[in-house]
C-alpha atoms as a PDB file:
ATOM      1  CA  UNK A   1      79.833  86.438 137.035  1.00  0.00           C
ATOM      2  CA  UNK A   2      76.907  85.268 139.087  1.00  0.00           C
ATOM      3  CA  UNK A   3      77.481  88.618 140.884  1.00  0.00           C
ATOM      4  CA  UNK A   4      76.825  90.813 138.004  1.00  0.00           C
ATOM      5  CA  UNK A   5      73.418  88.789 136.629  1.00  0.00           C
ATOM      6  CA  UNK A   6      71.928  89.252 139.813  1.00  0.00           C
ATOM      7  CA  UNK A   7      72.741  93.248 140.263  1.00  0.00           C
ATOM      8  CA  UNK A   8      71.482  93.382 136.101  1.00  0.00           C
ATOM      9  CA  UNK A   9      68.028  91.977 137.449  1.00  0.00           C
ATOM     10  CA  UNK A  10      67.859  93.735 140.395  1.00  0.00           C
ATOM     11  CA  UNK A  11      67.846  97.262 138.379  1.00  0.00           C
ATOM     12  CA  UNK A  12      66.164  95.934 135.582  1.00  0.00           C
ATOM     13  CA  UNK A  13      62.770  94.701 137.967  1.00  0.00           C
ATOM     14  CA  UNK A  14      63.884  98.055 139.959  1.00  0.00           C
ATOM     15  CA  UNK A  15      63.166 100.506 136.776  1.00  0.00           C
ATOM     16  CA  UNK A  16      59.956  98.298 136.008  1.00  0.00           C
ATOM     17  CA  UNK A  17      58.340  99.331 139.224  1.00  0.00           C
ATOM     18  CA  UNK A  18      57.654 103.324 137.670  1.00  0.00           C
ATOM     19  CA  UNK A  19      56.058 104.799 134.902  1.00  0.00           C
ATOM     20  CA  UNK A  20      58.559 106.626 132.480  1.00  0.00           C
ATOM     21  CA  UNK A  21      60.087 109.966 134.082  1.00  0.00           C
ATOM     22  CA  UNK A  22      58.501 108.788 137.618  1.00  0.00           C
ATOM     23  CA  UNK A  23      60.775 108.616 140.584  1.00  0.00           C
ATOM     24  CA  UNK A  24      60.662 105.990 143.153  1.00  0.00           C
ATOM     25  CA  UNK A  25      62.186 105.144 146.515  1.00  0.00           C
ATOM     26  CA  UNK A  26      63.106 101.688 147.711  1.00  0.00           C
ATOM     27  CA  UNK A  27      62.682 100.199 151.240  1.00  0.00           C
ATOM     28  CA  UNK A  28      64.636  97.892 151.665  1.00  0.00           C
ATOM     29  CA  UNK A  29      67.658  96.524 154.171  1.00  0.00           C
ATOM     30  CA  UNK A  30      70.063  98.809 155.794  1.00  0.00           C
ATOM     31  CA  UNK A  31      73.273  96.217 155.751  1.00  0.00           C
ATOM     32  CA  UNK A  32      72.900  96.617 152.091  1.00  0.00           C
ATOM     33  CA  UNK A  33      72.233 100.539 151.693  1.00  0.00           C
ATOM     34  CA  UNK A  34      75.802 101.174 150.889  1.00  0.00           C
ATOM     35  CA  UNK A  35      76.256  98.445 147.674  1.00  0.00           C
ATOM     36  CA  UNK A  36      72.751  99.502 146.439  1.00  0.00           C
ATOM     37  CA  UNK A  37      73.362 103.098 146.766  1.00  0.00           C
ATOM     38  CA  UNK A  38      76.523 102.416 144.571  1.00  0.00           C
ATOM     39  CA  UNK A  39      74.565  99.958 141.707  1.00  0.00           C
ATOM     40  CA  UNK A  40      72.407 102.970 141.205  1.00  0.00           C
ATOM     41  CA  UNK A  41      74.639 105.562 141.384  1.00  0.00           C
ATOM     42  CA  UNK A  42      77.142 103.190 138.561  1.00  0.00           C
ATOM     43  CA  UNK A  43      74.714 102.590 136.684  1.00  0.00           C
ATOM     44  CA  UNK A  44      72.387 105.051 135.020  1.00  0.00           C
ATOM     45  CA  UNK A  45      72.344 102.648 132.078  1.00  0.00           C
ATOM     46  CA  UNK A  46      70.185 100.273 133.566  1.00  0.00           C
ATOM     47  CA  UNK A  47      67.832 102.537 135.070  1.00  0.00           C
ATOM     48  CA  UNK A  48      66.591 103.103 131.488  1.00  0.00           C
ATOM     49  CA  UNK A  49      63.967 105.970 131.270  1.00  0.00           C
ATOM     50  CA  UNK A  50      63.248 106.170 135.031  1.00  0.00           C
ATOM     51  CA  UNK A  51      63.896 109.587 136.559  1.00  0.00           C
ATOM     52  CA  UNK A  52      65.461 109.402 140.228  1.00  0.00           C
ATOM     53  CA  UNK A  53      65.579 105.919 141.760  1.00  0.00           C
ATOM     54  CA  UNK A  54      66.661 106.458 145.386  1.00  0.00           C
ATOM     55  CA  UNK A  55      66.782 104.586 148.420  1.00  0.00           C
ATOM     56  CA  UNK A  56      65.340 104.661 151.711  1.00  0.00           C
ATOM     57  CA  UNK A  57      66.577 101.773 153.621  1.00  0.00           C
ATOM     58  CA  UNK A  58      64.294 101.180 156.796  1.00  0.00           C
ATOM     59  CA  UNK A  59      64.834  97.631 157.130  1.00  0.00           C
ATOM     60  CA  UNK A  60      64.141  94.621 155.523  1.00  0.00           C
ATOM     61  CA  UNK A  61      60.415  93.881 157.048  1.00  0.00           C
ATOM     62  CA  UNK A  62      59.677  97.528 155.319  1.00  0.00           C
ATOM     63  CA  UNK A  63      60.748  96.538 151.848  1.00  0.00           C
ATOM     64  CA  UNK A  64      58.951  92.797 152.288  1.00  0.00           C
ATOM     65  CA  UNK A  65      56.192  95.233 153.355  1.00  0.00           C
ATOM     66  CA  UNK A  66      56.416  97.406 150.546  1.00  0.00           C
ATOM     67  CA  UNK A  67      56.005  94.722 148.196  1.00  0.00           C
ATOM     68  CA  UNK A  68      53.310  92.676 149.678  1.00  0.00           C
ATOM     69  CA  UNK A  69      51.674  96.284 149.141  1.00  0.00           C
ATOM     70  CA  UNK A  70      52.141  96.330 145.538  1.00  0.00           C
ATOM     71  CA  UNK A  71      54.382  99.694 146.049  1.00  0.00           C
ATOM     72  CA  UNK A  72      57.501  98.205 144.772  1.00  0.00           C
ATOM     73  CA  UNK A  73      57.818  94.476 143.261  1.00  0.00           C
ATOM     74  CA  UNK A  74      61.663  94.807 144.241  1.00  0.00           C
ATOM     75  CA  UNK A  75      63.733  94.982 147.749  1.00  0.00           C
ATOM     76  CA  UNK A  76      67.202  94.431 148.727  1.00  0.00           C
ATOM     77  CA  UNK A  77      66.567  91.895 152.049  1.00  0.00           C
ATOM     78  CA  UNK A  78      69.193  90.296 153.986  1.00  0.00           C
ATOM     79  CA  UNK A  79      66.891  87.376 154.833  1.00  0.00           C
ATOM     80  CA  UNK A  80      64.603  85.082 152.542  1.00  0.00           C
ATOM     81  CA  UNK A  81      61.003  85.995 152.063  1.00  0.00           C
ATOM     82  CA  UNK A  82      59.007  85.203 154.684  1.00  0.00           C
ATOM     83  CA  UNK A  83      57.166  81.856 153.592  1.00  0.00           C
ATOM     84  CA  UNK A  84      53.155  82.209 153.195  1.00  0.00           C
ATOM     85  CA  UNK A  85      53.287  86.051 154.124  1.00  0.00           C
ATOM     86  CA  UNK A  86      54.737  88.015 150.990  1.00  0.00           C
ATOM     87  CA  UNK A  87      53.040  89.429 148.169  1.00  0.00           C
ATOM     88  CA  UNK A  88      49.395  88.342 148.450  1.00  0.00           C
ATOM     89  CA  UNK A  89      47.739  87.551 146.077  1.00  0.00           C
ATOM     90  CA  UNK A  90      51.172  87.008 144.002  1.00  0.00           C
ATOM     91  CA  UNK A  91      52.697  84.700 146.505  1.00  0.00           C
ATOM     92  CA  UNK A  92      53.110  82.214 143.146  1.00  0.00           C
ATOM     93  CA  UNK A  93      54.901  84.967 141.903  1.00  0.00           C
ATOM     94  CA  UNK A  94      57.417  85.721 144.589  1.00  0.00           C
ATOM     95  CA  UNK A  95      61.060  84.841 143.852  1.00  0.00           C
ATOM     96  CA  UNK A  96      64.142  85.115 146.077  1.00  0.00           C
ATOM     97  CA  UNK A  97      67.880  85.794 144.396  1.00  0.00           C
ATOM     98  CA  UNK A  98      70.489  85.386 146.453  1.00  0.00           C
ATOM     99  CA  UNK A  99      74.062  87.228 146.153  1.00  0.00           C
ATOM    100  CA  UNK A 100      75.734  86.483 149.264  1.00  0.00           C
ATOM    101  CA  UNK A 101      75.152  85.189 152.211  1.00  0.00           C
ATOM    102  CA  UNK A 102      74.496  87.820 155.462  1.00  0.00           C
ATOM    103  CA  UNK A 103      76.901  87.894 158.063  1.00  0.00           C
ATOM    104  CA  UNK A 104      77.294  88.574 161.655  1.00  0.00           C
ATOM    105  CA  UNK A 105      80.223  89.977 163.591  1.00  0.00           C
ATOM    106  CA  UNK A 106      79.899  89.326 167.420  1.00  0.00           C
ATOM    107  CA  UNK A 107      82.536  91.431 168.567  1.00  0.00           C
ATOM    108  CA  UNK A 108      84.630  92.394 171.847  1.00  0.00           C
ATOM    109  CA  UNK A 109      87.468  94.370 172.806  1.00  0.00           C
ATOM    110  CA  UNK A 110      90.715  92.134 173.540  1.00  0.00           C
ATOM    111  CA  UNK A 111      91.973  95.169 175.389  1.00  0.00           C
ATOM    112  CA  UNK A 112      88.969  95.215 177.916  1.00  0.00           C
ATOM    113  CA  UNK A 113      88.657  91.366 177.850  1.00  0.00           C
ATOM    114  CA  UNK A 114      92.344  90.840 179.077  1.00  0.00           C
ATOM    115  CA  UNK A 115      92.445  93.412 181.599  1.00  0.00           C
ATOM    116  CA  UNK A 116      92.635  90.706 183.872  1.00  0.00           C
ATOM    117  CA  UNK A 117      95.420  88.288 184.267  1.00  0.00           C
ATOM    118  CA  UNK A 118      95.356  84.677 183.835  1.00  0.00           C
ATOM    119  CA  UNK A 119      94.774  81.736 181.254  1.00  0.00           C
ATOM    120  CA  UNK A 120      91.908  81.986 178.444  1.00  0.00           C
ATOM    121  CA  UNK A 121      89.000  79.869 179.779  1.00  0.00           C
ATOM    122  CA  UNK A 122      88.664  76.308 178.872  1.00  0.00           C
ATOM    123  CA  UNK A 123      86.084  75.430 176.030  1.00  0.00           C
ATOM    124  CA  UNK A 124      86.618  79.361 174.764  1.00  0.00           C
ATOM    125  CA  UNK A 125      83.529  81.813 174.853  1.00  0.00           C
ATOM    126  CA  UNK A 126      81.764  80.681 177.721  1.00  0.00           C
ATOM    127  CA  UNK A 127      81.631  76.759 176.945  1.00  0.00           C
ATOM    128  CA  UNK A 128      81.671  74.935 180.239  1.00  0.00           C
ATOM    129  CA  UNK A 129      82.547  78.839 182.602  1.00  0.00           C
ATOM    130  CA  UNK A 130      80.789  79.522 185.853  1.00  0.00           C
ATOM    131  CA  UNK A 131      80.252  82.843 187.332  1.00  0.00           C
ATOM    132  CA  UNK A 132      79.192  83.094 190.689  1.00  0.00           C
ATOM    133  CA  UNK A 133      75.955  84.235 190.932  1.00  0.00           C
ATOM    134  CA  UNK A 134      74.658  87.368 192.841  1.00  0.00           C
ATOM    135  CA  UNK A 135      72.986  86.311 196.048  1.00  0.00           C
ATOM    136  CA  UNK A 136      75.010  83.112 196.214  1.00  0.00           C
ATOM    137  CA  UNK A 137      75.323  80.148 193.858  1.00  0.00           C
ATOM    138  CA  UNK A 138      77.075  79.536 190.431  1.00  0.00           C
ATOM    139  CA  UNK A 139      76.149  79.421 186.945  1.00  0.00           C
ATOM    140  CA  UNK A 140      77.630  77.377 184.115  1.00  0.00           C
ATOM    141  CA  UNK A 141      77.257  78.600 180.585  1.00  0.00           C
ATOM    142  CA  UNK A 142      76.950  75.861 177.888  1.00  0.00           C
ATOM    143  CA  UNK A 143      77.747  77.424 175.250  1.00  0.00           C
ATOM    144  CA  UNK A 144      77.961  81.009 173.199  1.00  0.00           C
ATOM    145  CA  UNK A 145      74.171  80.864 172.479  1.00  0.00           C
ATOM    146  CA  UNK A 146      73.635  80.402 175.986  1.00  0.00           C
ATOM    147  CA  UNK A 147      75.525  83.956 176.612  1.00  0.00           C
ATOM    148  CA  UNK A 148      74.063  85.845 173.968  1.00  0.00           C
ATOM    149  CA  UNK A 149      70.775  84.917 174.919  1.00  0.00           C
ATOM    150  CA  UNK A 150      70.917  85.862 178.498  1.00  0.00           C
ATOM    151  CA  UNK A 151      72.417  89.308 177.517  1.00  0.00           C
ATOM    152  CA  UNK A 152      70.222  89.713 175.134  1.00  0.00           C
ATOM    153  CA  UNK A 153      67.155  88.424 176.088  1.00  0.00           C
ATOM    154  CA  UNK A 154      67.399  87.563 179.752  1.00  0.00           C
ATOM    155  CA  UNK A 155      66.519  83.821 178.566  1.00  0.00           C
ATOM    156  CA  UNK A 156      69.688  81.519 180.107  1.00  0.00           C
ATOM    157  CA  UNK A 157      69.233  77.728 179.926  1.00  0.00           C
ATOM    158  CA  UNK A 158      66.841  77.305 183.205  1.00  0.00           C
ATOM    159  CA  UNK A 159      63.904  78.776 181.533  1.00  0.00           C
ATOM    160  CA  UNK A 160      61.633  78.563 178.868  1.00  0.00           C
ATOM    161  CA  UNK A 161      62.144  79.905 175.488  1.00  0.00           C
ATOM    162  CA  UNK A 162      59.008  82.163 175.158  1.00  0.00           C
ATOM    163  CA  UNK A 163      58.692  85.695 175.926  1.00  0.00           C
ATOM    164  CA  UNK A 164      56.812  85.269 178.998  1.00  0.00           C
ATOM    165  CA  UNK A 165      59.829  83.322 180.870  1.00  0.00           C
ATOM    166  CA  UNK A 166      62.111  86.430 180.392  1.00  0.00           C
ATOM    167  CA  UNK A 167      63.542  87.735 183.166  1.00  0.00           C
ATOM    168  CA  UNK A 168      65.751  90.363 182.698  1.00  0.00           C
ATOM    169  CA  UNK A 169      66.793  91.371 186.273  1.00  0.00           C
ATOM    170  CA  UNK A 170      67.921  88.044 187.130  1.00  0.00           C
ATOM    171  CA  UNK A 171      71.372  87.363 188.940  1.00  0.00           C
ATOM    172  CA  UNK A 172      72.258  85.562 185.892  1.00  0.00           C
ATOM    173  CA  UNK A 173      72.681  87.907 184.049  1.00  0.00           C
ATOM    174  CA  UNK A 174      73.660  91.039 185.990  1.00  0.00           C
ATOM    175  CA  UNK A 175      76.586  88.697 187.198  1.00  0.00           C
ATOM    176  CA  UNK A 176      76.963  87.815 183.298  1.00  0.00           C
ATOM    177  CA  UNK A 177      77.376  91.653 183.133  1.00  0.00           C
ATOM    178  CA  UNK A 178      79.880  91.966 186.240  1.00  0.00           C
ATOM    179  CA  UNK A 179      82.441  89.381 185.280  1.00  0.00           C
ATOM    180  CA  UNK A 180      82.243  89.837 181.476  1.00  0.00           C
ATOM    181  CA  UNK A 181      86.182  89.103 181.560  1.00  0.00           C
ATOM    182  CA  UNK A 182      85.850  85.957 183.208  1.00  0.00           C
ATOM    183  CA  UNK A 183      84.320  84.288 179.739  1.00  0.00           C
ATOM    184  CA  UNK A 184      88.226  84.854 178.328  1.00  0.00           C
ATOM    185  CA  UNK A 185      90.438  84.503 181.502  1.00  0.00           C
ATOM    186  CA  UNK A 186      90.008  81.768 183.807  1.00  0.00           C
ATOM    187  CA  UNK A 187      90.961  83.917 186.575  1.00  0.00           C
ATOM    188  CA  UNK A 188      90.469  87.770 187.137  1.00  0.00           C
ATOM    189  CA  UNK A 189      92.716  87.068 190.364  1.00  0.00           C
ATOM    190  CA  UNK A 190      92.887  90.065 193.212  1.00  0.00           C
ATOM    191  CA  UNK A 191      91.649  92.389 190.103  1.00  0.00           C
ATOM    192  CA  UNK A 192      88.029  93.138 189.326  1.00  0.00           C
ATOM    193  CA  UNK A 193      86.650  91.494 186.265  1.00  0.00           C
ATOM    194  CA  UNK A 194      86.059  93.929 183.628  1.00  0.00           C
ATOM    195  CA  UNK A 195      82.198  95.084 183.268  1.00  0.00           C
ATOM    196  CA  UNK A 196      80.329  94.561 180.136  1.00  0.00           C
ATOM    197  CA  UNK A 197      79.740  98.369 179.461  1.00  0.00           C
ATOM    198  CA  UNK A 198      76.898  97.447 176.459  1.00  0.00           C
ATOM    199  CA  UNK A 199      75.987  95.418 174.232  1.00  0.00           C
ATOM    200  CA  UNK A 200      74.038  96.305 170.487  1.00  0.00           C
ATOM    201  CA  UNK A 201      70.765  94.825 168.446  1.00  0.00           C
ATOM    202  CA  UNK A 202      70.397  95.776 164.893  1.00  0.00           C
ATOM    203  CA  UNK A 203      66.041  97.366 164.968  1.00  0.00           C
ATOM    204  CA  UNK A 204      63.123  95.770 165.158  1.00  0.00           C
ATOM    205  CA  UNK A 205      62.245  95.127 161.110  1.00  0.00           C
ATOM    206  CA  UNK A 206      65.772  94.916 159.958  1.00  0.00           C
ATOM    207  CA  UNK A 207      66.463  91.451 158.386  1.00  0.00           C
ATOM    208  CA  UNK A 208      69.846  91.044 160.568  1.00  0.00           C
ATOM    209  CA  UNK A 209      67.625  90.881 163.464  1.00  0.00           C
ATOM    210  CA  UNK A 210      65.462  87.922 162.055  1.00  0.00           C
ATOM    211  CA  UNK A 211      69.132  86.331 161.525  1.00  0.00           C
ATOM    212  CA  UNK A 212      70.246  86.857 165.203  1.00  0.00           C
ATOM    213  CA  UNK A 213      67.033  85.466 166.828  1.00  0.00           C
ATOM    214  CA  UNK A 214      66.961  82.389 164.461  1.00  0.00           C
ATOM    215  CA  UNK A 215      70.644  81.480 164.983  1.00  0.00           C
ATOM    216  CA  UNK A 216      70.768  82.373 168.681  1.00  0.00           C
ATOM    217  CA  UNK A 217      67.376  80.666 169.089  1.00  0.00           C
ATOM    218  CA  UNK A 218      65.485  83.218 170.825  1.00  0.00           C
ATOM    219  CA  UNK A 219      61.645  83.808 170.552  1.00  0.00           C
ATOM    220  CA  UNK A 220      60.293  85.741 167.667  1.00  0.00           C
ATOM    221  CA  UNK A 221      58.904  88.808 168.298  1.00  0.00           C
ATOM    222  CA  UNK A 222      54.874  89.298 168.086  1.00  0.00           C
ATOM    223  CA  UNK A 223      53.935  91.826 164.823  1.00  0.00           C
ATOM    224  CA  UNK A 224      50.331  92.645 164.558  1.00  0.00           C
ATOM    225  CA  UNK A 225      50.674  93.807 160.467  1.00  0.00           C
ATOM    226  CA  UNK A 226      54.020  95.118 159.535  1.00  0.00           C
ATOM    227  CA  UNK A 227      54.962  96.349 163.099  1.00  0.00           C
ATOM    228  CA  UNK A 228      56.333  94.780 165.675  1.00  0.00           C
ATOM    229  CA  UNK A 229      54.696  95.087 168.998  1.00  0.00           C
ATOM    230  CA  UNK A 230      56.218  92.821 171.766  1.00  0.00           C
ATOM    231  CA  UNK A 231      60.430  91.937 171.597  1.00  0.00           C
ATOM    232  CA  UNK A 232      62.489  89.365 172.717  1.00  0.00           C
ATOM    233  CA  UNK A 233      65.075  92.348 173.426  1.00  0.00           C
ATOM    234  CA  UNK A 234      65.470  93.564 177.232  1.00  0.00           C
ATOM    235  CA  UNK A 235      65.733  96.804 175.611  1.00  0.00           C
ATOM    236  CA  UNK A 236      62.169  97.319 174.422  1.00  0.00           C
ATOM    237  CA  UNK A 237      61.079  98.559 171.128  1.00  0.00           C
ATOM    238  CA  UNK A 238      63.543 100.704 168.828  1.00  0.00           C
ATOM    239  CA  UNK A 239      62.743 103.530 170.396  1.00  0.00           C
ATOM    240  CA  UNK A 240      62.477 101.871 174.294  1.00  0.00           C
ATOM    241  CA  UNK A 241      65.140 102.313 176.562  1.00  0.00           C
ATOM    242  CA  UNK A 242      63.411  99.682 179.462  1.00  0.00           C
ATOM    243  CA  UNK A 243      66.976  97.783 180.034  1.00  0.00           C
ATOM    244  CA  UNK A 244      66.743  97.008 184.069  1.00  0.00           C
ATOM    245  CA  UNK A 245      70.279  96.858 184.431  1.00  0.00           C
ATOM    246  CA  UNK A 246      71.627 100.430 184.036  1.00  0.00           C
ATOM    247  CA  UNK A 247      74.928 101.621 183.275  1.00  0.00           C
ATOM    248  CA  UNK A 248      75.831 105.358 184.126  1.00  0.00           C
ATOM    249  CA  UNK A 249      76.690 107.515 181.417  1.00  0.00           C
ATOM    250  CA  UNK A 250      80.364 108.683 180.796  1.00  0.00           C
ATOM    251  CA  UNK A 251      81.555 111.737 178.761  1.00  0.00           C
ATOM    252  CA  UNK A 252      81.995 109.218 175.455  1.00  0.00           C
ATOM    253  CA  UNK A 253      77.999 108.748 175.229  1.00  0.00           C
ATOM    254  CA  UNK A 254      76.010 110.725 172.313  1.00  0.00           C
ATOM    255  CA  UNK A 255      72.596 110.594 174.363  1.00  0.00           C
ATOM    256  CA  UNK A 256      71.883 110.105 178.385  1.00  0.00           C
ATOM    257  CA  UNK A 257      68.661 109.388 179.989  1.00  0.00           C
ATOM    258  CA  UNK A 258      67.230 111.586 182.738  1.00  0.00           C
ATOM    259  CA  UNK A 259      68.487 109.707 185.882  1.00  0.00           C
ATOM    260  CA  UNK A 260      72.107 109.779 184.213  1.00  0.00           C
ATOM    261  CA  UNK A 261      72.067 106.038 183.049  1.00  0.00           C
ATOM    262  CA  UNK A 262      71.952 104.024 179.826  1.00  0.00           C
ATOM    263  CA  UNK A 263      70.189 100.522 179.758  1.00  0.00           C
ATOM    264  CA  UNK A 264      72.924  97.357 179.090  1.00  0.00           C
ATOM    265  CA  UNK A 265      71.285  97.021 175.738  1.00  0.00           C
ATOM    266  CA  UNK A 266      70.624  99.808 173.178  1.00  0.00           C
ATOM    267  CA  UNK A 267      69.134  99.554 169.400  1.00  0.00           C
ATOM    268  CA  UNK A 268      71.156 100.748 166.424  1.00  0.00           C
ATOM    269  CA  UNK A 269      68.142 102.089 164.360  1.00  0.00           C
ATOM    270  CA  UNK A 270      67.986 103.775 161.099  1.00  0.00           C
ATOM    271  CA  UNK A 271      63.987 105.849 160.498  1.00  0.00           C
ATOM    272  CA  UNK A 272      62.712 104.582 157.733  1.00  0.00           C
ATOM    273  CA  UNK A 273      61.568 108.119 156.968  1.00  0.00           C
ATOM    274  CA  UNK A 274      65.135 108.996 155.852  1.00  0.00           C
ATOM    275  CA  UNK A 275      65.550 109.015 151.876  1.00  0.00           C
ATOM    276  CA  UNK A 276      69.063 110.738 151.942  1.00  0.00           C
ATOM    277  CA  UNK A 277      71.951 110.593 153.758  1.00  0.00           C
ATOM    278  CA  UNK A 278      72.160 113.146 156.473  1.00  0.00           C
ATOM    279  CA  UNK A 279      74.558 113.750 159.082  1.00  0.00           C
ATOM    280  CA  UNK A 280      73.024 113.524 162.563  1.00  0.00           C
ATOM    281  CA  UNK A 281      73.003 115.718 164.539  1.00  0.00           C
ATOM    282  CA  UNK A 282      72.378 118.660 163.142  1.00  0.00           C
ATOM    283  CA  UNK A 283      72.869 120.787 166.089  1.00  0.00           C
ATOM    284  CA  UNK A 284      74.587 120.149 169.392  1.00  0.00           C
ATOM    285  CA  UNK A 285      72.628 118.848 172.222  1.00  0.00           C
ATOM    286  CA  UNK A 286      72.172 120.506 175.259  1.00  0.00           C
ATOM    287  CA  UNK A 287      73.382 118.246 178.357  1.00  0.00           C
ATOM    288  CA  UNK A 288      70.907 119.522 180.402  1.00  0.00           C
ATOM    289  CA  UNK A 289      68.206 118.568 178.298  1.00  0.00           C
END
């Protein structure tokens, strides 16, 4: 029930935002393009007299964008306004609904991560596991946040949480990388650990982001107006491949860089210039190219 009053005022502020017989577009969050797609394509009845609502996605920064703006005064978000930066003038005005909760899936493959033999590490993902460290030493990971923020953002637990400590190239984490396996088996034995091949961010405005670095505790990123301009990520921007540890490309990768090589972590990124759903790519892609 508490469902179905929020998606009523959703499309009811959402026809409100046009003239009658205008059409509009909505920014908004791409975890929730799907379910919004199918509230206005389920019901015309609530879109009352407005001709062609559609949606464009492009994260949820874009659609808290577009109505600080004044372009739309509605936006599916998977995160809660941004305090003392929405709307303007309006900020009195400004009213978060919640439906559900956003959710995360950090996932692996239990085919790749038993590969090799033995017991599942004490403490489970990482809690209390050492890897031996490139160039001699050990590391011990405290916990899952300690992982995911190495991978991620080259930040393990001896350094500082702000972008300037990040280091990237460090042993830490290309041995993080190396022995991937050895965070689920105590033991990889005679047998190579199994490699992390790579790893996945949601972009730079989407609201799943904002989620990640606030529960893994990284630094925010630096926006000068709606864009973002400096990442945690040691991928770069959305459209950055600057990853220092590279992983040669096989025949199941989509897109290759020059040298043959893929950074450790790439950017699942939807263009906010995209208003309907298209199949990409068009064409095939040269491998030469």
């Amino acid at each position: 029930m508490k469902t179905t009053t929020a998606i009523t005022m959703f499309l009811a502020v959402a026809a409100g935002t046009a003239s009658a017989g205008a059409a509009i577009t909505l920014s908004g969050s791409d975890t929730l393009e799907t379910m919004t797609k199918r509230i206005l394509a389920t019901c015309p009845a609530s879109i009352g007299s407005v001709a062609g609502i559609s949606y464009g996605g492009g994260g949820t920064t874009t659609g808290e964008n577009a109505m600080k703006a004044g372009t739309q005064q509605v936006s599916p978000m998977s995160r809660a306004l941004n305090p003392g930066n929405t709307c303007g003038p309006n900020q009195a005005k400004a009213e978060n609904l919640e439906i559900a909760g956003d959710g995360l899936a950090i996932l692996t493959s239990p085919a790749a991560s038993n590969q090799c033999q033995g017991t599942v590490a004490t403490g489970g993902l990482a809690k209390n596991t050492t890897v031996a460290v490139d160039g001699g030493g050990s590391y011990t990971f405290t916990s899952w946040r300690d992982v995911l923020r190495t991978l991620f953002a080259g930040l393990d637990n001896t350094k500082a949480n702000t972008l300037a400590a990040r280091d990237c190239s460090s042993n830490v984490r290309k041995s993080l990388q190396k022995s991937w396996a050895k965070l689920f088996q105590a033991s990889c034995g005679a047998t190579p650990c199994t490699e992390l091949k790579h790893i996945w961010r949601r972009g730079d405005l989407s609201g799943t982001t904002d989620t990640f670095v606030s529960l893994v505790g990284l630094p925010n990123p630096v926006r000068v107006g709606p864009n973002v301009t400096q990442t945690p990520f040691c991928g770069g921007l959305d459209y950055e491949d600057n990853d220092p540890i590279r992983i040669p490309c096989d025949a199941n990768d989509d897109v290759c860089g020059a040298d043959g090589t893929l950074g450790l972590l790439q950017t699942i990124f939807v263009p906010e210039s995209l208003t309907t759903d298209v199949a990409y790519p068009l064409t095939a892609c040269d491998p030469g190219v």
